[in-house]
Protein backbone atom coordinates (compact mmCIF):
# COMPACT_ATOMS: atom_id res chain seq x y z
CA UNK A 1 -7.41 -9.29 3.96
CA UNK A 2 -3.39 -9.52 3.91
CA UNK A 3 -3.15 -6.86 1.21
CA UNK A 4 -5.51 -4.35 3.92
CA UNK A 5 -2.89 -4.98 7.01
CA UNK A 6 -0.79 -1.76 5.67
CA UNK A 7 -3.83 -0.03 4.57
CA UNK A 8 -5.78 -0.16 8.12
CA UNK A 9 -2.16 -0.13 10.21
CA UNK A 10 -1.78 2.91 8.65
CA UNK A 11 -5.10 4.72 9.45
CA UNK A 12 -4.94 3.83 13.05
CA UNK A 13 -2.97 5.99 13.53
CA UNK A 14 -5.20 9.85 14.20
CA UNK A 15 -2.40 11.82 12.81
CA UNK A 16 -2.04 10.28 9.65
CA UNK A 17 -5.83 10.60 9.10
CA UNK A 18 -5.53 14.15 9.44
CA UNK A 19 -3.04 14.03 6.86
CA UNK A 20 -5.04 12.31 4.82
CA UNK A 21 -7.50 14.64 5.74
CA UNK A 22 -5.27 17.61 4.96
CA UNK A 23 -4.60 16.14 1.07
CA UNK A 24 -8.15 15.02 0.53
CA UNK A 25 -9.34 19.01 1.46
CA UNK A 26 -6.45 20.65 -0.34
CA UNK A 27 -5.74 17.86 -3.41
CA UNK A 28 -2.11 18.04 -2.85
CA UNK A 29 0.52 19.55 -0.33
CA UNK A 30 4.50 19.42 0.40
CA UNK A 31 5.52 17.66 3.73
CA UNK A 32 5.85 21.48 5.49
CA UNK A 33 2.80 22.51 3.98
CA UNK A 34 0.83 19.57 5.72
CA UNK A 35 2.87 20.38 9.00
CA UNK A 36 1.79 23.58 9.22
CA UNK A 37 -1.47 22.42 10.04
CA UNK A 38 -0.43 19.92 12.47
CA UNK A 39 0.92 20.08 16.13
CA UNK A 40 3.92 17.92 14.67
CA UNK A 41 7.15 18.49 13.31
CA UNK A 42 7.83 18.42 9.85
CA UNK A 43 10.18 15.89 10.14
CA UNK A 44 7.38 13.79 11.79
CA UNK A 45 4.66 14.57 9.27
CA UNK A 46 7.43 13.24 6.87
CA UNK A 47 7.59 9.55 8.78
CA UNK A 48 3.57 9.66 8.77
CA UNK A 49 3.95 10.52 4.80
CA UNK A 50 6.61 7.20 4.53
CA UNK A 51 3.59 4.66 6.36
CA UNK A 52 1.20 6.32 4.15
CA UNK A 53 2.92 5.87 0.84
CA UNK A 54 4.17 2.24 2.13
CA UNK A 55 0.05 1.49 2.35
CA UNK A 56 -0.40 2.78 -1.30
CA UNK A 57 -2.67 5.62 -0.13
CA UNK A 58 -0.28 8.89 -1.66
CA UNK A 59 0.97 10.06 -4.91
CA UNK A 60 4.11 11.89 -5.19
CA UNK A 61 4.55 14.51 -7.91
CA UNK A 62 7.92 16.78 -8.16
CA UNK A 63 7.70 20.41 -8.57
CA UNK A 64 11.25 21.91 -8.76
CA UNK A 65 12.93 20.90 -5.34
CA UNK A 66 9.32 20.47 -3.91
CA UNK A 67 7.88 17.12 -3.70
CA UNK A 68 3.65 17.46 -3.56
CA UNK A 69 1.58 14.51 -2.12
CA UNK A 70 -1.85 13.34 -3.25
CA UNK A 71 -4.22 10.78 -1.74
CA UNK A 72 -4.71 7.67 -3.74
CA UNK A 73 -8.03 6.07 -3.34
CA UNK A 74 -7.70 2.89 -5.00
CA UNK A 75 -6.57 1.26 -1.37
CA UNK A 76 -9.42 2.89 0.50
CA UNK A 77 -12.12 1.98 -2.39
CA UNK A 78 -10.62 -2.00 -2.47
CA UNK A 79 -10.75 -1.79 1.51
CA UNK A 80 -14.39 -0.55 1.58
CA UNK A 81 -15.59 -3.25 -0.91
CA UNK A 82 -13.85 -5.74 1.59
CA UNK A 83 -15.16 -4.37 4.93
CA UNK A 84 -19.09 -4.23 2.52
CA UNK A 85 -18.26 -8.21 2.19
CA UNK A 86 -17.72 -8.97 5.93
CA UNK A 87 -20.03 -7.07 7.17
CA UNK A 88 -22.96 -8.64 4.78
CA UNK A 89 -21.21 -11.97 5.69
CA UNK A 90 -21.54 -11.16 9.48
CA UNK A 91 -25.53 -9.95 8.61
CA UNK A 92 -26.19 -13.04 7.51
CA UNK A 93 -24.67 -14.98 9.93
CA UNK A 94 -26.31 -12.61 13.04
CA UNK A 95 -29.82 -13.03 11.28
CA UNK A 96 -29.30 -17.18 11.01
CA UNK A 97 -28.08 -17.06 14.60
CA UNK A 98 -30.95 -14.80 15.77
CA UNK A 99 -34.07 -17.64 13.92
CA UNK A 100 -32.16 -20.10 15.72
CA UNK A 101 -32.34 -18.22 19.15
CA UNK A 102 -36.15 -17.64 18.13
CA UNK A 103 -37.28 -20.81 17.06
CA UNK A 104 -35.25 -22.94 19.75
């Protein structure tokens, strides 16, 4: 779970699900691009960009002065196999719970 702390800190947060949101529809897009399609500044889509690449979810890829981000999924698909684990471990625990409740 440690290594998911960046990974879900940084989707908590609506706006920087929309950016991922934003990458995921387009496959890449500059900082202004992305805050054109925001109610933010550009300077604050950049700062939601920074958590996002600090969680491992973006690429960046330089084209002349412009820098283009991508979404990564390897974070997201190593979170989902994680959250599949608790959640069976959780099933299984509910289920034992509920034949206790049942046979008690």
């Amino acid at each position: 779970m440690p290594e998911h702390v960046d990974l879900f800190a940084a989707l908590g947060d609506p706006t920087r699900r929309q950016v991922l949101n934003i990458l995921a529809a387009r496959g890449e897009a500059s900082a202004t691009v992305i805050a054109s399609q925001l109610p933010v500044s550009r300077p604050a889509v950049v700062k939601h960009l920074g958590v996002l690449d600090r969680a491992g979810l973006l690429e960046e890829r330089r084209q002349g002065r412009e820098v283009l981000f991508s979404v990564r999924p390897e974070p997201l698909e190593s979170a989902s196999h994680w959250l599949a684990a608790v959640a069976s471990e959780w099933d299984r625990r509910l289920a034992a719970l509920k034949r206790l409740a049942e046979d008690g």
